[in-house]
Protein backbone atom coordinates (compact mmCIF):
# COMPACT_ATOMS: atom_id res chain seq x y z
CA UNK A 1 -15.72 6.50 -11.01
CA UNK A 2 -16.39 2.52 -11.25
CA UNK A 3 -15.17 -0.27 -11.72
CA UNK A 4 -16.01 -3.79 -13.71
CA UNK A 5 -13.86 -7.05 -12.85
CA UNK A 6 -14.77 -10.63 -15.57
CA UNK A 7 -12.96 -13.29 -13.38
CA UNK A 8 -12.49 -16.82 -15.31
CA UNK A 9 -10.41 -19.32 -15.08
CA UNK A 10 -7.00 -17.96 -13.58
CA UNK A 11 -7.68 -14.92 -16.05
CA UNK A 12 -8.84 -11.93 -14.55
CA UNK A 13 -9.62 -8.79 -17.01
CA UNK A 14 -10.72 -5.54 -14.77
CA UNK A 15 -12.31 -2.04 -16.56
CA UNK A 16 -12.68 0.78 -15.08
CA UNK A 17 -13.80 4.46 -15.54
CA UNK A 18 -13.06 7.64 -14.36
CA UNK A 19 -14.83 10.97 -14.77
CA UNK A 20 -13.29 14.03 -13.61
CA UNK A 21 -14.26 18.20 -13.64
CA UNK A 22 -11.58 20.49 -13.12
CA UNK A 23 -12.20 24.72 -13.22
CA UNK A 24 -9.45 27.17 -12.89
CA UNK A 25 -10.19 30.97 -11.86
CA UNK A 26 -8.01 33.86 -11.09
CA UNK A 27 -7.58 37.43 -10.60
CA UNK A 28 -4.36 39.67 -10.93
CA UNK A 29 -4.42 42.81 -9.25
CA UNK A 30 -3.64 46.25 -11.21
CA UNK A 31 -0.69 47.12 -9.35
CA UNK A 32 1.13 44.09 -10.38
CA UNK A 33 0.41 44.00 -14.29
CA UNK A 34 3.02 45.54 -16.73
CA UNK A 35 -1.01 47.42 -18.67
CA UNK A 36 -2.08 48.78 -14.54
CA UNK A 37 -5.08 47.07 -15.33
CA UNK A 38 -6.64 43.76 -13.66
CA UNK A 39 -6.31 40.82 -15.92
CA UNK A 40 -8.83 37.58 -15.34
CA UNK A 41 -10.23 34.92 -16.66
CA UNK A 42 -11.42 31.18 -16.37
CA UNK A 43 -10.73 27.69 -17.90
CA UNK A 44 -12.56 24.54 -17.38
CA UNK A 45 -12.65 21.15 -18.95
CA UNK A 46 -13.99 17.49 -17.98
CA UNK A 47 -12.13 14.28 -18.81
CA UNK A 48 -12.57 11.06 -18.80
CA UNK A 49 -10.12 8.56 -17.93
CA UNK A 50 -10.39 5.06 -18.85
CA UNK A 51 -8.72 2.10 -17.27
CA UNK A 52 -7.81 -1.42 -18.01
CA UNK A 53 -6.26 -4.66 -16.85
CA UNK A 54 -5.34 -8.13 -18.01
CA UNK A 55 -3.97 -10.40 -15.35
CA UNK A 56 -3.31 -14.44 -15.52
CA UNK A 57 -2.21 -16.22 -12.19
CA UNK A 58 -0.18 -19.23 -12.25
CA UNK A 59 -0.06 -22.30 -10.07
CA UNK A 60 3.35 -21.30 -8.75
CA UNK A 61 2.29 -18.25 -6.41
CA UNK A 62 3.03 -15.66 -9.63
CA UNK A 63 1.05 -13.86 -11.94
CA UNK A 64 1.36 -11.53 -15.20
CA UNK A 65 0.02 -8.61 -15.92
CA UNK A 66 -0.83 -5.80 -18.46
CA UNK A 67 -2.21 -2.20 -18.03
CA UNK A 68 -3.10 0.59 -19.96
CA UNK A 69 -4.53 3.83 -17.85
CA UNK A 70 -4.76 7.70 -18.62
CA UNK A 71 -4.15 10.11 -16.76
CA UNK A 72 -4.25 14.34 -17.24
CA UNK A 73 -3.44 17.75 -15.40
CA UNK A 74 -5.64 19.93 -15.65
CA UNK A 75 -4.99 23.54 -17.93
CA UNK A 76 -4.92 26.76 -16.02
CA UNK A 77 -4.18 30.13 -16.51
CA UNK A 78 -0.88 32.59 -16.67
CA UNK A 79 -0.02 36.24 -16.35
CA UNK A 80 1.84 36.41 -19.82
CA UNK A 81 1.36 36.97 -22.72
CA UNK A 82 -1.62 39.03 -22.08
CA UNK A 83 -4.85 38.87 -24.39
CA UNK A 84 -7.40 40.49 -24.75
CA UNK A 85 -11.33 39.22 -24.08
CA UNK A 86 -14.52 40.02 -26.59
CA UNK A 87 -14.43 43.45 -24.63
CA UNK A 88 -10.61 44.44 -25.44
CA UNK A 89 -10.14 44.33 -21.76
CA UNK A 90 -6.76 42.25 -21.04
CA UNK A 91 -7.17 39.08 -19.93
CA UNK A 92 -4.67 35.99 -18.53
CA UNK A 93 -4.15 33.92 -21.28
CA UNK A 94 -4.40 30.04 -20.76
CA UNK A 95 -2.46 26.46 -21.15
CA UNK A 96 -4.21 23.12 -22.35
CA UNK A 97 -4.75 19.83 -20.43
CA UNK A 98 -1.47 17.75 -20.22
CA UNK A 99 -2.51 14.17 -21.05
CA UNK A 100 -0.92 10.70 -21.07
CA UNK A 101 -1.18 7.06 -21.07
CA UNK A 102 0.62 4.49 -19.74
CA UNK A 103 1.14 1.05 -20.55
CA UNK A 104 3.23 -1.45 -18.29
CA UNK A 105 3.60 -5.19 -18.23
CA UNK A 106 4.49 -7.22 -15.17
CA UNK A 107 5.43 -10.67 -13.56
CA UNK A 108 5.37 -10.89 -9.83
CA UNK A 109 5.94 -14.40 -7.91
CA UNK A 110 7.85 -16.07 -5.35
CA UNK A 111 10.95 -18.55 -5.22
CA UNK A 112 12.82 -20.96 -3.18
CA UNK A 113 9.69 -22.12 -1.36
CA UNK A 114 8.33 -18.75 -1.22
CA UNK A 115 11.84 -17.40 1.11
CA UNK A 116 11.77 -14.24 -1.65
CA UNK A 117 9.41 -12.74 -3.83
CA UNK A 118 10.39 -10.67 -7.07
CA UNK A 119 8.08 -8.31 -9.12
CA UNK A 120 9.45 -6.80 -12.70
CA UNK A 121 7.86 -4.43 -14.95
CA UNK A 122 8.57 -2.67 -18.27
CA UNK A 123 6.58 0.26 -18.60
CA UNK A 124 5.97 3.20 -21.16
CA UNK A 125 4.29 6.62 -20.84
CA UNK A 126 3.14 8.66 -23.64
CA UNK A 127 2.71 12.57 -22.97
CA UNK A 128 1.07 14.49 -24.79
CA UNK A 129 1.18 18.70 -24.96
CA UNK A 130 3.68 18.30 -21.74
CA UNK A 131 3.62 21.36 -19.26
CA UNK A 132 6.94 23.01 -18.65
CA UNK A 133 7.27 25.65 -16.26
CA UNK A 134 9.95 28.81 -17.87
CA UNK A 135 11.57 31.65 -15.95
CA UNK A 136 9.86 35.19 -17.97
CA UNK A 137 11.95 38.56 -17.34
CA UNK A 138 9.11 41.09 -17.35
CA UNK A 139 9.39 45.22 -16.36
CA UNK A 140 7.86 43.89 -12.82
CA UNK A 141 10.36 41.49 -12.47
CA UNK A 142 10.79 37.63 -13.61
CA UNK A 143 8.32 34.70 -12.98
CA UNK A 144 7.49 31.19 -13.83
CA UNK A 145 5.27 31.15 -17.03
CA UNK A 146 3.78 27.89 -17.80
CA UNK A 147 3.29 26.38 -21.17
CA UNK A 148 2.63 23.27 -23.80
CA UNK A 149 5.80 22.50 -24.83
CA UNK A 150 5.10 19.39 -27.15
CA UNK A 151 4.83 15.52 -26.48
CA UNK A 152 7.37 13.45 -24.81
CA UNK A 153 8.10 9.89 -24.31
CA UNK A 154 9.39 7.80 -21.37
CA UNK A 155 10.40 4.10 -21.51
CA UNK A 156 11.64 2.42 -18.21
CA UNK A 157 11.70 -0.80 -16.24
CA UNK A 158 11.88 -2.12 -13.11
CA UNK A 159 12.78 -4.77 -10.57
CA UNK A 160 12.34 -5.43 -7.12
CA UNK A 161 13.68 -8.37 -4.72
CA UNK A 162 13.37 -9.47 -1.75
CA UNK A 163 14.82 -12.68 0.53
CA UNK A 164 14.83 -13.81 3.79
CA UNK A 165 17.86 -15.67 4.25
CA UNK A 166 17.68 -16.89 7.47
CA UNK A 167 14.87 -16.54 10.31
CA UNK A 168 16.43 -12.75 11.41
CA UNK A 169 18.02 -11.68 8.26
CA UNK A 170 15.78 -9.90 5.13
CA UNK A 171 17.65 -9.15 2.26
CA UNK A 172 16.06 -6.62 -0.44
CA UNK A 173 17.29 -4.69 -3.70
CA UNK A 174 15.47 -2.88 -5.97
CA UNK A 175 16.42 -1.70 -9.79
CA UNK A 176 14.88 1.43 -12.00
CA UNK A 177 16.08 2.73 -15.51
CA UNK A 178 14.85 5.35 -17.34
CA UNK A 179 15.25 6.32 -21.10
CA UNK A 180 13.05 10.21 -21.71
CA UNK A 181 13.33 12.20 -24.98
CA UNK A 182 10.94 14.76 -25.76
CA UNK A 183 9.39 13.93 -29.18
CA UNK A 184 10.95 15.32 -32.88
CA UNK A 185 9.71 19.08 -33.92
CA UNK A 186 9.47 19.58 -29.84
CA UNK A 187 10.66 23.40 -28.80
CA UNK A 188 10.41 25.16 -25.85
CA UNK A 189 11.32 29.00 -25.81
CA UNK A 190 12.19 28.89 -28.96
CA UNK A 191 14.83 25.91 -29.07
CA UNK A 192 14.87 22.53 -30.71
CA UNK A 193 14.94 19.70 -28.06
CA UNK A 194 13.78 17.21 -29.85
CA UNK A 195 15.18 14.23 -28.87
CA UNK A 196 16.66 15.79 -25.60
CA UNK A 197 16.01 14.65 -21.77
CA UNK A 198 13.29 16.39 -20.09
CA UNK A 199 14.25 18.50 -16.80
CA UNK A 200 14.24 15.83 -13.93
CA UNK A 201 14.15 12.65 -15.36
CA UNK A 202 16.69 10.44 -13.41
CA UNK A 203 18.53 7.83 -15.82
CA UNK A 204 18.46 5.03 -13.17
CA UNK A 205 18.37 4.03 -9.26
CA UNK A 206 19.46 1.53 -7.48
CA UNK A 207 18.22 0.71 -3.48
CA UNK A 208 19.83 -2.29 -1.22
CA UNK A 209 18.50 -3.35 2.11
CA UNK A 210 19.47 -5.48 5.27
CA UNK A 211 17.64 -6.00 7.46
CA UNK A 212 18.56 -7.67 10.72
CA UNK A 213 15.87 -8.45 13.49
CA UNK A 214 16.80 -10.89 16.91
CA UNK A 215 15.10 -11.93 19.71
CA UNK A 216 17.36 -11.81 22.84
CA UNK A 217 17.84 -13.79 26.18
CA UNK A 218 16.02 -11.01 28.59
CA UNK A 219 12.71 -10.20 26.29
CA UNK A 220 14.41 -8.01 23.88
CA UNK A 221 14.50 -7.77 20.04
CA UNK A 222 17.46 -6.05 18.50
CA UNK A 223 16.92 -4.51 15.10
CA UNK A 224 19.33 -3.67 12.86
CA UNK A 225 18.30 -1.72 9.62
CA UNK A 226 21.14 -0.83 6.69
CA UNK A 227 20.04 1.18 3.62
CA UNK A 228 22.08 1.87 0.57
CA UNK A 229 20.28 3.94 -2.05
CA UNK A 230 22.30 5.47 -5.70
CA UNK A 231 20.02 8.12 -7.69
CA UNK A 232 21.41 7.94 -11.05
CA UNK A 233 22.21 11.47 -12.74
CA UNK A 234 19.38 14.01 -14.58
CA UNK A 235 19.85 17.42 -16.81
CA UNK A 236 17.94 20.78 -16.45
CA UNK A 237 15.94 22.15 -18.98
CA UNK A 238 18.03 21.91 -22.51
CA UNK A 239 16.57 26.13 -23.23
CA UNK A 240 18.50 27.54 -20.75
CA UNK A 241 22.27 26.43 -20.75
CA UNK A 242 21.29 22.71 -20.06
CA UNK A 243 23.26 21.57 -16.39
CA UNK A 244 24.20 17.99 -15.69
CA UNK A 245 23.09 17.14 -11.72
CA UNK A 246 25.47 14.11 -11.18
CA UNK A 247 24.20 10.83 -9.74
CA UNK A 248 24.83 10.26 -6.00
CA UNK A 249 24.45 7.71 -2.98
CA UNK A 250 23.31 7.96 0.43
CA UNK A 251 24.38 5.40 3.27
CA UNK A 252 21.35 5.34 6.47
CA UNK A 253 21.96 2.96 9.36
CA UNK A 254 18.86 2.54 12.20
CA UNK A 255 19.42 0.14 14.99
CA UNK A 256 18.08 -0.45 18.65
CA UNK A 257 16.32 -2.11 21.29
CA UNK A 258 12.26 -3.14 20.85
CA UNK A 259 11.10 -4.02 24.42
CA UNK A 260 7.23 -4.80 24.98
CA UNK A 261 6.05 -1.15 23.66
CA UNK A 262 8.97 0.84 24.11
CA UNK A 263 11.83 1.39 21.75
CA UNK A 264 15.45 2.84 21.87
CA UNK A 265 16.62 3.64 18.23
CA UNK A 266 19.65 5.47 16.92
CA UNK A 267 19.81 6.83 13.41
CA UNK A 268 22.31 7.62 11.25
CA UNK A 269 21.46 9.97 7.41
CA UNK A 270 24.28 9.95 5.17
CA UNK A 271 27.17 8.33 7.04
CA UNK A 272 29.89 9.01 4.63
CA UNK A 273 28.40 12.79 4.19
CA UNK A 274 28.16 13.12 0.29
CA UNK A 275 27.73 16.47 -0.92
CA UNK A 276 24.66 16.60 -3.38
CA UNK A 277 22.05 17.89 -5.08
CA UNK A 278 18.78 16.65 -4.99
CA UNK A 279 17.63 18.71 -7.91
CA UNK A 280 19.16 21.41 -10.36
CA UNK A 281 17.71 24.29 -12.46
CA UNK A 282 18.47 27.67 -13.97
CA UNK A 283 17.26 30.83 -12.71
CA UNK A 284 17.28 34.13 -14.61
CA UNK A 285 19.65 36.51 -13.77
CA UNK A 286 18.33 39.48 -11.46
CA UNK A 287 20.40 42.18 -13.28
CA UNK A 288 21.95 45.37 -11.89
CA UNK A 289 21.32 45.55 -8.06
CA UNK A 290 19.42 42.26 -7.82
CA UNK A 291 21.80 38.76 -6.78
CA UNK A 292 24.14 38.99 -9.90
CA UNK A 293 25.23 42.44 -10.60
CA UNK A 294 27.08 40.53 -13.75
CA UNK A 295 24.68 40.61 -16.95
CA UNK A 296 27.56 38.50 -19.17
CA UNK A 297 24.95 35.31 -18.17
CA UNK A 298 21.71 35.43 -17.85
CA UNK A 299 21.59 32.49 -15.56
CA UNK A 300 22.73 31.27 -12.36
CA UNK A 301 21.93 27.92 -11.13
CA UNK A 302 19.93 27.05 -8.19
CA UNK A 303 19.48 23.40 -6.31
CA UNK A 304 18.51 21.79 -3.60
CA UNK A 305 21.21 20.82 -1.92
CA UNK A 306 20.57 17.24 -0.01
CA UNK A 307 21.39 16.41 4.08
CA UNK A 308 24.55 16.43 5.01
CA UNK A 309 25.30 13.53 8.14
CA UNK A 310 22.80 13.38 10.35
CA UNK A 311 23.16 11.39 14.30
CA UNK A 312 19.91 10.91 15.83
CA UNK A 313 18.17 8.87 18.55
CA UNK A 314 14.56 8.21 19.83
CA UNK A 315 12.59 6.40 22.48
CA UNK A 316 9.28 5.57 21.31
CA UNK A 317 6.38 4.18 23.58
CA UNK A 318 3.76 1.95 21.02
CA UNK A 319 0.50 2.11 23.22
């Protein structure tokens, strides 16, 4: 890789160049392949990945800025459908490259006598023959098969702040939306999702800070640290009975003594205990004798279900 930065003025334009090799191998053993015979086979590629970025500073401690960078991951290899090599002997067949490119402009600066600083961005990513990981039912049982399901689209912006509004007091938010559709003529195991959200892709977030940090009579500092954080909500996979995962917030609450190098710190996770899910998918249906004995869906859903309340402390020594 390497880089190339053309500073004039208070314009700054900055190049830069990537080069990366990437080789998958693998080997399936007989006694797990629906033929009873080992299945291999190798992929490579190399890519290059360009980079590139305008900036302009401004007397007033702020700044603009556009980039435009692409990115990849890499192609690999799967146990179905089988093929079969130049031989006839069966073979793992293969998924391409997953490629995008991102654009996002910025402005980042200070205010009020530089007491807060702010940095907003508006960003799009293009992807292009997006990887999507489905569940496969198979006579040896089901796994995750990857594939190219099509191109998708993501469009978001964001905002962070931060103020300190008096000498001991830091006040920060932050702000995220997200608007994903998977492009038109997109399907994925056999279903039309054009225009539909891609599994995982949180709407919007929101993250609010105090922070509260005091010097005191006998040598001490007392800290006091208050985090609210709101993950907006996100849908599984439209192919498979699509699931809504609904948005959620978490309440956290550190405070304590500093004193020289030591520490005393209590922590509370999740004061007011909300029940959620981090994240939510399908799963196929084990059949007769497996989890679900009940064939009339196909599907269950599993998540990850998030902490409940957690009360901790700590004594740390900073040597």
């Amino acid at each position: 890789f390497g880089n190339l930065t053309y500073t004039t003025g208070s314009w700054e334009i900055s190049f830069g160049l990537r080069v990366d090799s990437w080789e998958r191998e693998k080997v399936v053993p007989a006694n797990v392949t629906e033929s009873g015979l080992a299945h291999a086979n190798k992929v490579d590629g190399t890519e290059v990945l360009p980079r590139l970025s305008i900036s302009r500073s401004f007397e007033n401690d702020s700044m603009v800025y556009l980039t435009v960078a692409k990115g990849y991951e890499p192609g690999g290899l799967r146990h179905e459908p089988v093929i079969l090599d130049d031989q006839g002997r069966p073979s793992l067949s293969t998924f391409n490259k997953e490629e995008a490119v991102q654009t996002e402009i910025g402005w980042k600066g200070t205010f009020m006598e530089g007491r807060g600083n702010f940095s907003m961005a508006a960003f799009m990513i293009d992807y292009e023959d997006r990887l999507f990981t489905t569940i496969v039912q198979s006579a040896t049982g089901p796994f995750e098969s990857i594939d190219n399901s099509g191109n998708s689209e993501n469009i978001g912006f964001e905002l962070e702040l931060a103020y300190q509004a008096t000498e001991y007091l830091t006040l920060a938010a932050a702000f995220g939306t997200l608007d994903a559709e998977w492009d038109s003529g997109t399907i994925v195991s056999g279903v039309d999702v054009s225009g539909q959200t891609p599994s995982g892709s949180i709407d919007n977030g929101i993250a609010l800070a105090v922070n509260y940090a005091k010097p005191l009579d006998n040598g001490m500092e007392f800290i006091a640290d208050f985090q609210y954080n709101r993950r907006g909500s996100s849908t599984s996979m439209p192919p498979h009975n699509a699931i809504d995962n609904p948005s959620y917030y978490t309440l956290n609450l550190t405070t304590g003594i500093r004193w020289g190098n030591w520490e005393l710190m209590i922590h509370g996770e999740n004061l007011t205990d909300e029940q959620y899910y981090t994240d939510l998918e399908n799963w196929v249906n084990l059949g007769r004798g497996g989890a679900l004995d009940d064939m009339s869906d196909p599907f269950y859903i599993i998540g990850t279900h998030g902490h409940p309340r957690m009360l901790s402390a700590s004594v740390t020594y900073n040597f």
